[in-house]
PDB file of N, CA and C in Angstrom:
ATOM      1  N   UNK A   1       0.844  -1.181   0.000  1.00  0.00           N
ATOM      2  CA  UNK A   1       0.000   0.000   0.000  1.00  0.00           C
ATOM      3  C   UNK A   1       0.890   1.245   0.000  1.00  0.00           C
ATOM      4  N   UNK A   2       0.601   2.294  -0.745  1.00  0.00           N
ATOM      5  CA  UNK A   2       1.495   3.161  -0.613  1.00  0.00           C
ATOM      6  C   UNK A   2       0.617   4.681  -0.172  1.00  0.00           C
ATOM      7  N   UNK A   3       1.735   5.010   0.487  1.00  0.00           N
ATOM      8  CA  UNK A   3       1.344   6.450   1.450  1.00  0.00           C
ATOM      9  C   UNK A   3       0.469   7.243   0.145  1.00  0.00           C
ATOM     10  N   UNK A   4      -0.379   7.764   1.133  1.00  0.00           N
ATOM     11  CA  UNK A   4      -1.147   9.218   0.096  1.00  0.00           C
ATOM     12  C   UNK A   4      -0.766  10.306   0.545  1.00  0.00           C
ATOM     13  N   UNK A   5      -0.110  11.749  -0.549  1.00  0.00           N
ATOM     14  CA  UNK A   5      -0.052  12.719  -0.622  1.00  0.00           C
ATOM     15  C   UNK A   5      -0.757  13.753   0.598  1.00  0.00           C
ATOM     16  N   UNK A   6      -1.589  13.553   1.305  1.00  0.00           N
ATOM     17  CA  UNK A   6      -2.797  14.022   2.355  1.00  0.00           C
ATOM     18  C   UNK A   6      -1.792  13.753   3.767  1.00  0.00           C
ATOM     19  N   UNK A   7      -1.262  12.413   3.443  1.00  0.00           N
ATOM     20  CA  UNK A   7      -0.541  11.873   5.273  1.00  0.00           C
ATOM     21  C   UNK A   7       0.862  13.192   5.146  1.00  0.00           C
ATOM     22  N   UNK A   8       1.070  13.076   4.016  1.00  0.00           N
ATOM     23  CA  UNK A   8       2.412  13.648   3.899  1.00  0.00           C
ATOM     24  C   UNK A   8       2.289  15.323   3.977  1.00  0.00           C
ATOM     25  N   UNK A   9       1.386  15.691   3.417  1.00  0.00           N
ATOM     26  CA  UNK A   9       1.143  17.302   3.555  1.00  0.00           C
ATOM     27  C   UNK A   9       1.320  17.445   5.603  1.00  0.00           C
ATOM     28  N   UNK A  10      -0.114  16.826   5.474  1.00  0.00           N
ATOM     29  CA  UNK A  10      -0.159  16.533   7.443  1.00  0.00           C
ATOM     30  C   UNK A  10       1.329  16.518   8.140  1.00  0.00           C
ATOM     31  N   UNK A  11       2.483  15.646   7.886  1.00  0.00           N
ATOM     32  CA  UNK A  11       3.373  15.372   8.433  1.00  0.00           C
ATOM     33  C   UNK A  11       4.270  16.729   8.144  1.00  0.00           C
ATOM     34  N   UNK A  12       4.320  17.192   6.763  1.00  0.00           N
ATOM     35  CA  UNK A  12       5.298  18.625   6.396  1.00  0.00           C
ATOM     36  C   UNK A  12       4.551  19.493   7.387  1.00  0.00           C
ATOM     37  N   UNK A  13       3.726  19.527   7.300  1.00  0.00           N
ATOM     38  CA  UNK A  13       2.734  21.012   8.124  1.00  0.00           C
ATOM     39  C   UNK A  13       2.866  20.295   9.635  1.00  0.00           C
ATOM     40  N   UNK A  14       3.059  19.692  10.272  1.00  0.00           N
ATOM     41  CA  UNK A  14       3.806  19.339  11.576  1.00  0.00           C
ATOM     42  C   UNK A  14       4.942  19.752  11.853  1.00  0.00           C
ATOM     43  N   UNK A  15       6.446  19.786  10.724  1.00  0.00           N
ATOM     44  CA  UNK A  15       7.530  19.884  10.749  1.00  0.00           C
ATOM     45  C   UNK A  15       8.093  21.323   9.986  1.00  0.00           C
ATOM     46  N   UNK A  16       6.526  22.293   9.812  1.00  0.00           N
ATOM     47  CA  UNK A  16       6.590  23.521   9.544  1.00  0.00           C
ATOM     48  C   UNK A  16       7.463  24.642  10.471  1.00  0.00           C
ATOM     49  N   UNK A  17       7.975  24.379  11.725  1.00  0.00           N
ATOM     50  CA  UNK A  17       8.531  24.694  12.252  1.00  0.00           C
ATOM     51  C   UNK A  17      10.210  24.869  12.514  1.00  0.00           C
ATOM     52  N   UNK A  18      10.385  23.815  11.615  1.00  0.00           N
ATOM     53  CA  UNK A  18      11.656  23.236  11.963  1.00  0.00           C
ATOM     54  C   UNK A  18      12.278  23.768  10.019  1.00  0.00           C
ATOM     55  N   UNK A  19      13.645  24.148  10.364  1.00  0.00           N
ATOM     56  CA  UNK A  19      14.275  24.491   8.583  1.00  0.00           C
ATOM     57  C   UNK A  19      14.804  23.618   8.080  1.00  0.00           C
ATOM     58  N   UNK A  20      14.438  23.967   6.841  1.00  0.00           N
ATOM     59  CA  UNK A  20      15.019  22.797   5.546  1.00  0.00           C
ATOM     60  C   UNK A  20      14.432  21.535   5.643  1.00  0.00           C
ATOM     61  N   UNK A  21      12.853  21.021   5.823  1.00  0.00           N
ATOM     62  CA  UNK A  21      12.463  20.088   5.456  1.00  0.00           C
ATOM     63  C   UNK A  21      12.157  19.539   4.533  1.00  0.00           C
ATOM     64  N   UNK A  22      12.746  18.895   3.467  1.00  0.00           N
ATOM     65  CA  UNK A  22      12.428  17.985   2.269  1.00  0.00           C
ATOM     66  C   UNK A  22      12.802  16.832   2.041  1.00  0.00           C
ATOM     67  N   UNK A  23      11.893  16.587   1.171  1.00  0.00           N
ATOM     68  CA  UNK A  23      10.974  15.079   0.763  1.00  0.00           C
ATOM     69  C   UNK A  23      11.747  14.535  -0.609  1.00  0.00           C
ATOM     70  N   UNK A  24      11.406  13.139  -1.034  1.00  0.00           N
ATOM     71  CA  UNK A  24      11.473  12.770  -2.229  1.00  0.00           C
ATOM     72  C   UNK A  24      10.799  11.780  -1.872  1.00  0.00           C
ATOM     73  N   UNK A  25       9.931  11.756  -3.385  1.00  0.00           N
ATOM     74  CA  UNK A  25       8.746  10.879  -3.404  1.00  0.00           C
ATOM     75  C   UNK A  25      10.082   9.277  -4.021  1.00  0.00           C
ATOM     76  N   UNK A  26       9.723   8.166  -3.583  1.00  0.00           N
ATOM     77  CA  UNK A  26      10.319   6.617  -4.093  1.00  0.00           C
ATOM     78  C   UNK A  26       9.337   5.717  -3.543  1.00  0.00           C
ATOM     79  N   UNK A  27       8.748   5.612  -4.836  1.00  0.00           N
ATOM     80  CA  UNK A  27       8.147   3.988  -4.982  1.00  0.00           C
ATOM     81  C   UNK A  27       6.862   3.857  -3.913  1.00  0.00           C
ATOM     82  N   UNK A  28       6.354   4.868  -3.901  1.00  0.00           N
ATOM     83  CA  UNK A  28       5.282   5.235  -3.878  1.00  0.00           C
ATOM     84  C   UNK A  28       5.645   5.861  -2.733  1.00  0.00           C
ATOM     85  N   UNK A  29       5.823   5.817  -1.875  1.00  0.00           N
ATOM     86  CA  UNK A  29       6.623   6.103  -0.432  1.00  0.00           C
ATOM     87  C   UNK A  29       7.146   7.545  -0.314  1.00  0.00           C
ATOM     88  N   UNK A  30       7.485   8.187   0.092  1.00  0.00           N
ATOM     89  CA  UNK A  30       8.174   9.076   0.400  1.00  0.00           C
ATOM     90  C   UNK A  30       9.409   9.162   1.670  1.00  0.00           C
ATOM     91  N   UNK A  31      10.527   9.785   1.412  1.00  0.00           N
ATOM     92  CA  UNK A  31      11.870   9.748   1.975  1.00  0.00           C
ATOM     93  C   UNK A  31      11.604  11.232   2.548  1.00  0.00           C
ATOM     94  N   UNK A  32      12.031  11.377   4.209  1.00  0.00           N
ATOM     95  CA  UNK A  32      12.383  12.867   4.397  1.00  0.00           C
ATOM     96  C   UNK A  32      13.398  13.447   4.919  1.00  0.00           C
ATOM     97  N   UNK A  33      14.084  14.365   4.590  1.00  0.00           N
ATOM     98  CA  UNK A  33      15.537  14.964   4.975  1.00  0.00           C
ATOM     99  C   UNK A  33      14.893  16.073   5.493  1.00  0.00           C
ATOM    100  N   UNK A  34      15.832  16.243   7.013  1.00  0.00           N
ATOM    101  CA  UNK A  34      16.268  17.554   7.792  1.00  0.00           C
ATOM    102  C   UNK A  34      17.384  17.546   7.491  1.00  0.00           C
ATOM    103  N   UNK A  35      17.905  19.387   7.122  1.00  0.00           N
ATOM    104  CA  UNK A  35      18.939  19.918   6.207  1.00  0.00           C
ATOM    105  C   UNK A  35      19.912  18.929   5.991  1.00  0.00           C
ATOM    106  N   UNK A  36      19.323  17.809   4.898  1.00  0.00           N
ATOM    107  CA  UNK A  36      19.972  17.293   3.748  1.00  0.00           C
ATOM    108  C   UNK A  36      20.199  15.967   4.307  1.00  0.00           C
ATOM    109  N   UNK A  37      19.824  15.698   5.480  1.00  0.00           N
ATOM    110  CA  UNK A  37      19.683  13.938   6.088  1.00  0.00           C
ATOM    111  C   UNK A  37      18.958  13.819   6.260  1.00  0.00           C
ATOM    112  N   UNK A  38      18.354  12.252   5.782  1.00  0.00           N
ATOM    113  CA  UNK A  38      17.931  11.733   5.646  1.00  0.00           C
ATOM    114  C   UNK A  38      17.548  11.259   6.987  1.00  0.00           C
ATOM    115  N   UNK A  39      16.313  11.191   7.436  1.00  0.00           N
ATOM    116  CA  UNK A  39      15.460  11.196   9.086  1.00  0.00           C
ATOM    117  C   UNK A  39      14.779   9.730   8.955  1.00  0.00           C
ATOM    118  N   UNK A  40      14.069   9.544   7.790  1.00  0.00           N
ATOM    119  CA  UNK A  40      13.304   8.622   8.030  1.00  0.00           C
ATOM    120  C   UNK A  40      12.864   9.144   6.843  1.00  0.00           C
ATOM    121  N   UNK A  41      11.205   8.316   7.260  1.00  0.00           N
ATOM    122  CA  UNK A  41       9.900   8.317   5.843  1.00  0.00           C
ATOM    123  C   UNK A  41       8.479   8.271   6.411  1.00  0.00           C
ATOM    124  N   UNK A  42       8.021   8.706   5.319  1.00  0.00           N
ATOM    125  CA  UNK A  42       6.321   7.824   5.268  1.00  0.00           C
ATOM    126  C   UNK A  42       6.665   6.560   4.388  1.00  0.00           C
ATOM    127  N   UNK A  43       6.016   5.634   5.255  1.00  0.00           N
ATOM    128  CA  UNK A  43       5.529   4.525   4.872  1.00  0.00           C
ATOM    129  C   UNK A  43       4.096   3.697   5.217  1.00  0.00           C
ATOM    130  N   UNK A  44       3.691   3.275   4.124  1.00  0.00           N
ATOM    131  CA  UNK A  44       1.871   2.960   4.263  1.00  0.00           C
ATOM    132  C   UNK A  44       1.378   3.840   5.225  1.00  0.00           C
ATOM    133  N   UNK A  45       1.709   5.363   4.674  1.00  0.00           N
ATOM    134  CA  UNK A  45       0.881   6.462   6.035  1.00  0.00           C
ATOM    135  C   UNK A  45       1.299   5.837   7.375  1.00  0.00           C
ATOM    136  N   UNK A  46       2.702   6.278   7.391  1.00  0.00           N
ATOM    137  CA  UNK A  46       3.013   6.000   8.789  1.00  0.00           C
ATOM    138  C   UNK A  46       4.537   6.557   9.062  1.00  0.00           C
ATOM    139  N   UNK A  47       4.683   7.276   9.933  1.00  0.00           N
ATOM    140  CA  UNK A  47       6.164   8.723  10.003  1.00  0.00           C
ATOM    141  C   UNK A  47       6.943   7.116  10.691  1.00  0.00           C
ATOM    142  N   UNK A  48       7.947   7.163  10.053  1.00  0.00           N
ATOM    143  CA  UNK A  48       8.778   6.549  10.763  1.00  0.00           C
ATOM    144  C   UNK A  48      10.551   7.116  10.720  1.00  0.00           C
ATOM    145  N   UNK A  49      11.122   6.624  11.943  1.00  0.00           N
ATOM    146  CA  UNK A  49      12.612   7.782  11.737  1.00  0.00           C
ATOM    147  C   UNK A  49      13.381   6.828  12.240  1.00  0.00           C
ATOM    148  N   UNK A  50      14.545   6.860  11.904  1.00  0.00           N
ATOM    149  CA  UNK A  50      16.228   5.923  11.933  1.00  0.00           C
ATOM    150  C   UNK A  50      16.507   6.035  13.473  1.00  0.00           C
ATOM    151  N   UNK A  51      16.828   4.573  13.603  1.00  0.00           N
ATOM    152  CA  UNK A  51      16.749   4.368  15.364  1.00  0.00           C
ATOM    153  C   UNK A  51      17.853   4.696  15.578  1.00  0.00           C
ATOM    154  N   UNK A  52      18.165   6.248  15.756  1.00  0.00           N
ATOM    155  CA  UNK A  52      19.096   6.392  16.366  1.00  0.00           C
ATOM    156  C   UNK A  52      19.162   6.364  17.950  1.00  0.00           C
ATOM    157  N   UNK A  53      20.296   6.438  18.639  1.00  0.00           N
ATOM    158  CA  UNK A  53      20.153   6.860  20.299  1.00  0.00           C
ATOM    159  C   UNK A  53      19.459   7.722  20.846  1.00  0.00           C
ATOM    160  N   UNK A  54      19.734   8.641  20.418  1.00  0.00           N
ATOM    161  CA  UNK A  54      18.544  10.060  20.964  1.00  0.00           C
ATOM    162  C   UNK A  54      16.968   9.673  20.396  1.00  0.00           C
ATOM    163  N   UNK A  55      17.026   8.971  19.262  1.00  0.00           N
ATOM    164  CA  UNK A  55      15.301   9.197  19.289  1.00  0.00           C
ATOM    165  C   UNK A  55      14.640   7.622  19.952  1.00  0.00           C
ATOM    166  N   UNK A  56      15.800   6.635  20.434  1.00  0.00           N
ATOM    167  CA  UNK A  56      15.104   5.727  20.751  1.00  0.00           C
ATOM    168  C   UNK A  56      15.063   6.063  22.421  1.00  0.00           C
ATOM    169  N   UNK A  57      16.025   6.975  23.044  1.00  0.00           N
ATOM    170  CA  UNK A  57      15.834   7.776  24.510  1.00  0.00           C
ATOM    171  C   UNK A  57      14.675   8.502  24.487  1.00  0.00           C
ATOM    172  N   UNK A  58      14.498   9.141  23.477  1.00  0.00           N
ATOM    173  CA  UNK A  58      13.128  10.254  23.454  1.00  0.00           C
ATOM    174  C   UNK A  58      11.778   9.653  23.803  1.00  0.00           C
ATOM    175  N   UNK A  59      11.947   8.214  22.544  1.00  0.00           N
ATOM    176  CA  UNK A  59      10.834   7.217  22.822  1.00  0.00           C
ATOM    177  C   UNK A  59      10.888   5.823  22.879  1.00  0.00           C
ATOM    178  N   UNK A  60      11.365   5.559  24.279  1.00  0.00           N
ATOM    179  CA  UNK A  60      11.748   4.473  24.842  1.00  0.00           C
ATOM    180  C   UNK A  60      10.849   3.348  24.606  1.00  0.00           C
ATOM    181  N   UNK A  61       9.248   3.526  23.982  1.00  0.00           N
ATOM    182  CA  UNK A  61       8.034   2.799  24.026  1.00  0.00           C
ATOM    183  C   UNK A  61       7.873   2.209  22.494  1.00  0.00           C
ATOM    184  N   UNK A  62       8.169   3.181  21.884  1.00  0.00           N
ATOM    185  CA  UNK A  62       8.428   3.382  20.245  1.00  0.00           C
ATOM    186  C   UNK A  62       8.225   1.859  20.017  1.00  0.00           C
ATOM    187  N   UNK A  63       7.082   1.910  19.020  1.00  0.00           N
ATOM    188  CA  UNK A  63       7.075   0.468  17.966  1.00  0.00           C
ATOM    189  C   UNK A  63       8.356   0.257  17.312  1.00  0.00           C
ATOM    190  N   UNK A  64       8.810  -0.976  16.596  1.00  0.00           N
ATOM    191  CA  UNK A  64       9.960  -0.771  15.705  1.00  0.00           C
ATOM    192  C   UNK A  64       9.274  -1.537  14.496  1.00  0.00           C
ATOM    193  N   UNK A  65       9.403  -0.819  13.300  1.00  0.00           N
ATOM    194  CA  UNK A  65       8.439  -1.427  12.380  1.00  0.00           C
ATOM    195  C   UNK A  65       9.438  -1.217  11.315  1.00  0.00           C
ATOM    196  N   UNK A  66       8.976  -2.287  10.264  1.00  0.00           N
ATOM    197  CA  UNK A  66       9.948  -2.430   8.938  1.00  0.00           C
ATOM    198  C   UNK A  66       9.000  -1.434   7.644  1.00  0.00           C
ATOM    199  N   UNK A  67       9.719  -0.776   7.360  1.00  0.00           N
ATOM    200  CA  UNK A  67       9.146   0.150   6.116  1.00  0.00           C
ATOM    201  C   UNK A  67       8.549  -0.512   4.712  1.00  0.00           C
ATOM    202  N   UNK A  68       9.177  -1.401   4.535  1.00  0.00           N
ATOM    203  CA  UNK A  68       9.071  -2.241   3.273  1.00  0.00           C
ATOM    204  C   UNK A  68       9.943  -3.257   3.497  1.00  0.00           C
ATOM    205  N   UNK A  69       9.777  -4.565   2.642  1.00  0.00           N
ATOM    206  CA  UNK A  69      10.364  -5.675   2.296  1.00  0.00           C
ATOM    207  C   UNK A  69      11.724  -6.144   2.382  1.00  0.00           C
ATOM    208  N   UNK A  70      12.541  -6.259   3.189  1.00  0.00           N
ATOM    209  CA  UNK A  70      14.583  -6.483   3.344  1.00  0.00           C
ATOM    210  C   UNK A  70      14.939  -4.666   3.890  1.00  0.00           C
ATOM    211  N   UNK A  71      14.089  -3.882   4.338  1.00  0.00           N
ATOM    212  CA  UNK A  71      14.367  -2.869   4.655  1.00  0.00           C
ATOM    213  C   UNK A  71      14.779  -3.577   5.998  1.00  0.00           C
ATOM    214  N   UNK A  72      15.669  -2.040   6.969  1.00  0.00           N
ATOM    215  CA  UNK A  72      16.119  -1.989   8.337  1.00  0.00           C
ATOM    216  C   UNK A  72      14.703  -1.439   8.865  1.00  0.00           C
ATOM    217  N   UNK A  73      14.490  -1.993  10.779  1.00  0.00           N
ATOM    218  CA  UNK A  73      13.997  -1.911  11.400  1.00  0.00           C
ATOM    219  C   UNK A  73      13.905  -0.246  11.585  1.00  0.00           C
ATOM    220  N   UNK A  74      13.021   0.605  11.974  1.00  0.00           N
ATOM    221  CA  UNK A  74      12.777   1.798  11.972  1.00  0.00           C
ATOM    222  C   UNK A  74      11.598   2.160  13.122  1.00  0.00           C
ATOM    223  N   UNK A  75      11.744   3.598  13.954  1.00  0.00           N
ATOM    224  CA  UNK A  75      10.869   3.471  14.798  1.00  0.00           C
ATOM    225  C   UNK A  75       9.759   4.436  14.869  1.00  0.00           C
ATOM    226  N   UNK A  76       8.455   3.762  14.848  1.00  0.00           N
ATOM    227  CA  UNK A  76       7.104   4.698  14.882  1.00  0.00           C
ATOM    228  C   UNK A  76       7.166   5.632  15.402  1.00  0.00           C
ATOM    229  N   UNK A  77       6.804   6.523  14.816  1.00  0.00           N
ATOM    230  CA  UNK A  77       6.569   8.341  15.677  1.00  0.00           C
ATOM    231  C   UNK A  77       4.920   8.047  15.660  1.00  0.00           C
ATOM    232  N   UNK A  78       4.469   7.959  16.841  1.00  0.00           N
ATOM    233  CA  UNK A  78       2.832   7.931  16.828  1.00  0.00           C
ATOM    234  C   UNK A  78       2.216   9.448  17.905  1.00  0.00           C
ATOM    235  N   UNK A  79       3.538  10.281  18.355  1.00  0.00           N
ATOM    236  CA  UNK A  79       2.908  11.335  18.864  1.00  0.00           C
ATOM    237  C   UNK A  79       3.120  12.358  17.398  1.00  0.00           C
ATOM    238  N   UNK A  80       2.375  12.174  16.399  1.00  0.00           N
ATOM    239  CA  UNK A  80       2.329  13.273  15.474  1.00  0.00           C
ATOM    240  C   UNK A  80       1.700  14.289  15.726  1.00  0.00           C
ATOM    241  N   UNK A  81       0.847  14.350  16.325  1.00  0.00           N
ATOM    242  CA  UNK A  81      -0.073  15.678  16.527  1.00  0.00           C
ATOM    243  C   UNK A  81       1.066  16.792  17.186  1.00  0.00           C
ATOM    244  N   UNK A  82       1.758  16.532  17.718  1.00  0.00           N
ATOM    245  CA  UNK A  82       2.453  16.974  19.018  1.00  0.00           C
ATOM    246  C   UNK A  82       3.823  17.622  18.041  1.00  0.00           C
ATOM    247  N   UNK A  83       3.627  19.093  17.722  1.00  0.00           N
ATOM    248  CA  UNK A  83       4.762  19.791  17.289  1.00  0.00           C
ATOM    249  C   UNK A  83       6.100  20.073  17.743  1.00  0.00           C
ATOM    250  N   UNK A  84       6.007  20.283  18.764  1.00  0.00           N
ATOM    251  CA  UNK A  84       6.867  20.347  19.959  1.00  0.00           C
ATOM    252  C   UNK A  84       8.080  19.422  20.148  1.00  0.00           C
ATOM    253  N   UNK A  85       7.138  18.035  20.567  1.00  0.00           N
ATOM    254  CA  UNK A  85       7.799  16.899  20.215  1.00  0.00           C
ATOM    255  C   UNK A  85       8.573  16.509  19.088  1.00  0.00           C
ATOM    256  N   UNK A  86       7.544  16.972  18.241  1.00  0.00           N
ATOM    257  CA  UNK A  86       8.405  16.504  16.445  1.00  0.00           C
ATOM    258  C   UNK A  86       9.769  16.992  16.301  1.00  0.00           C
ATOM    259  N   UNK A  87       9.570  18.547  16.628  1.00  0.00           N
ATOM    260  CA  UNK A  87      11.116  19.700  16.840  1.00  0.00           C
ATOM    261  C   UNK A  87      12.022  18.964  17.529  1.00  0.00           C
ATOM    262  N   UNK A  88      11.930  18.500  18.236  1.00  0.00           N
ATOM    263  CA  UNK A  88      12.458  18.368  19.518  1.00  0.00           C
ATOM    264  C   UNK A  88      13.365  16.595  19.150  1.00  0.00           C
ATOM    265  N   UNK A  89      12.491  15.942  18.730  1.00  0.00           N
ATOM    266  CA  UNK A  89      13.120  14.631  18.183  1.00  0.00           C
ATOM    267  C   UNK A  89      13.784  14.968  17.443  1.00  0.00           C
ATOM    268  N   UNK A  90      13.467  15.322  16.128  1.00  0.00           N
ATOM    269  CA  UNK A  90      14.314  15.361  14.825  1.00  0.00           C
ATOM    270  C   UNK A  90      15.593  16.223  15.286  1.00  0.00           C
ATOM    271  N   UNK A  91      15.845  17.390  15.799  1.00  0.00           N
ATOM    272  CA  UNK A  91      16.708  17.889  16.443  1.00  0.00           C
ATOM    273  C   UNK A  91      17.826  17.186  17.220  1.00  0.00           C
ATOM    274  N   UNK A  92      16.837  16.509  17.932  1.00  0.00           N
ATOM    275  CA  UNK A  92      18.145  15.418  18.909  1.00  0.00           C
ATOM    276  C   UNK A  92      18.765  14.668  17.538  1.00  0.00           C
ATOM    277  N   UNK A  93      18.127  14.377  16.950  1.00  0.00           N
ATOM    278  CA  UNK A  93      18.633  13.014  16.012  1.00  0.00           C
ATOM    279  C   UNK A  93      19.683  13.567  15.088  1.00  0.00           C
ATOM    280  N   UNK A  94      19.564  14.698  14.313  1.00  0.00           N
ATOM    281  CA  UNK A  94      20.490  15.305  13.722  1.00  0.00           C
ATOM    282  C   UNK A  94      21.611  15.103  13.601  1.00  0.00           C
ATOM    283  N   UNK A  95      22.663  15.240  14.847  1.00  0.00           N
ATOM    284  CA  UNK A  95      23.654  14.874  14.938  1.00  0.00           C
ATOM    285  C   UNK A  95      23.973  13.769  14.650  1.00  0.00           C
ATOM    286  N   UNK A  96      23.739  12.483  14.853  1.00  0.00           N
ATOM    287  CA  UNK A  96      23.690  11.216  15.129  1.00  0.00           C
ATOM    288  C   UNK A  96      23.380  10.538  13.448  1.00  0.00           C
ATOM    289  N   UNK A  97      22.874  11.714  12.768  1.00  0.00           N
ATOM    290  CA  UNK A  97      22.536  10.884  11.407  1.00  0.00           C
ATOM    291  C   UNK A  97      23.742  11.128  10.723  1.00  0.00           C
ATOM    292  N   UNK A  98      23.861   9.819   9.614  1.00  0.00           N
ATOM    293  CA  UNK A  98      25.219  10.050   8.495  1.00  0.00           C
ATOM    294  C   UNK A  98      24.842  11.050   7.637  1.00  0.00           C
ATOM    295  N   UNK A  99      25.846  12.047   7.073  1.00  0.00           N
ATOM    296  CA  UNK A  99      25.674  13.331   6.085  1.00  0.00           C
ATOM    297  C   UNK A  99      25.345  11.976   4.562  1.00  0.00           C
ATOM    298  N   UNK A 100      24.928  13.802   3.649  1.00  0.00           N
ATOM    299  CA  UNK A 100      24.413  12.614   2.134  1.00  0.00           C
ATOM    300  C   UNK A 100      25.735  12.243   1.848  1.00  0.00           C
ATOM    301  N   UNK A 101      25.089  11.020   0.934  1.00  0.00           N
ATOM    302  CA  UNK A 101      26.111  10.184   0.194  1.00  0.00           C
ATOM    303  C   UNK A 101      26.645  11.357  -0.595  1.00  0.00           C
ATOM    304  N   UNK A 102      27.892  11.168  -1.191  1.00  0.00           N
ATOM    305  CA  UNK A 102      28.804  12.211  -2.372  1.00  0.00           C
ATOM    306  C   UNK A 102      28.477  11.469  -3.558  1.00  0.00           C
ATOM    307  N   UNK A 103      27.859  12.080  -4.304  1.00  0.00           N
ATOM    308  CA  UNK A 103      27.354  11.693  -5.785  1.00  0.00           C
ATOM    309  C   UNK A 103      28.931  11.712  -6.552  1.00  0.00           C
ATOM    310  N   UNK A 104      29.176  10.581  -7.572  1.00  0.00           N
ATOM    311  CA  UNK A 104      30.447   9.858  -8.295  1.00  0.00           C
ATOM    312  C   UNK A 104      30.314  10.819  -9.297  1.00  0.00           C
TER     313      UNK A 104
END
């Protein structure tokens, strides 16, 4: 099943707060980068972000769910409503994520 355009507006307009949020749509799915890393995704309408240390401290309860098929384990953000929170995770995680790949 692949995410609809509607979950994803919802999730940008959550993370309206925070700079340099962008997307790329893959395979029906969508990928999202804070300034230029890669955080996580929507998958089947569902925010999920790279288990790093800080966001698995943030949410110690956190589902761990697979995005798609031979993908890595990844962990549910289910307080979406909650802006605050969103800032506040993706922020911690930042550091902790690998910079982009260098295009050949």
């Amino acid at each position: 099943m692949a995410s609809g355009r509607e979950y994803l507006d919802f999730i940008l307009e959550q993370l309206s707060g925070l700079e340099n949020i962008t997307y790329r749509p893959m395979m029906g799915e969508f990928i999202l980068y804070y300034r230029g890393k890669i955080i996580g995704g929507i998958y089947d309408d569902r925010f999920l972000v790279k288990p790093t240390k800080s966001a698995m401290e943030i949410m110690p309860d956190a589902d761990r769910e697979i995005p798609y098929e031979g993908a890595k384990e990844m962990l549910l953000v289910d307080n979406v409503d909650n802006r605050d929170f969103l800032a506040e995770l993706l922020t911690a995680m930042y550091d902790e994520l690998p910079g982009p790949k260098k295009k050949r």
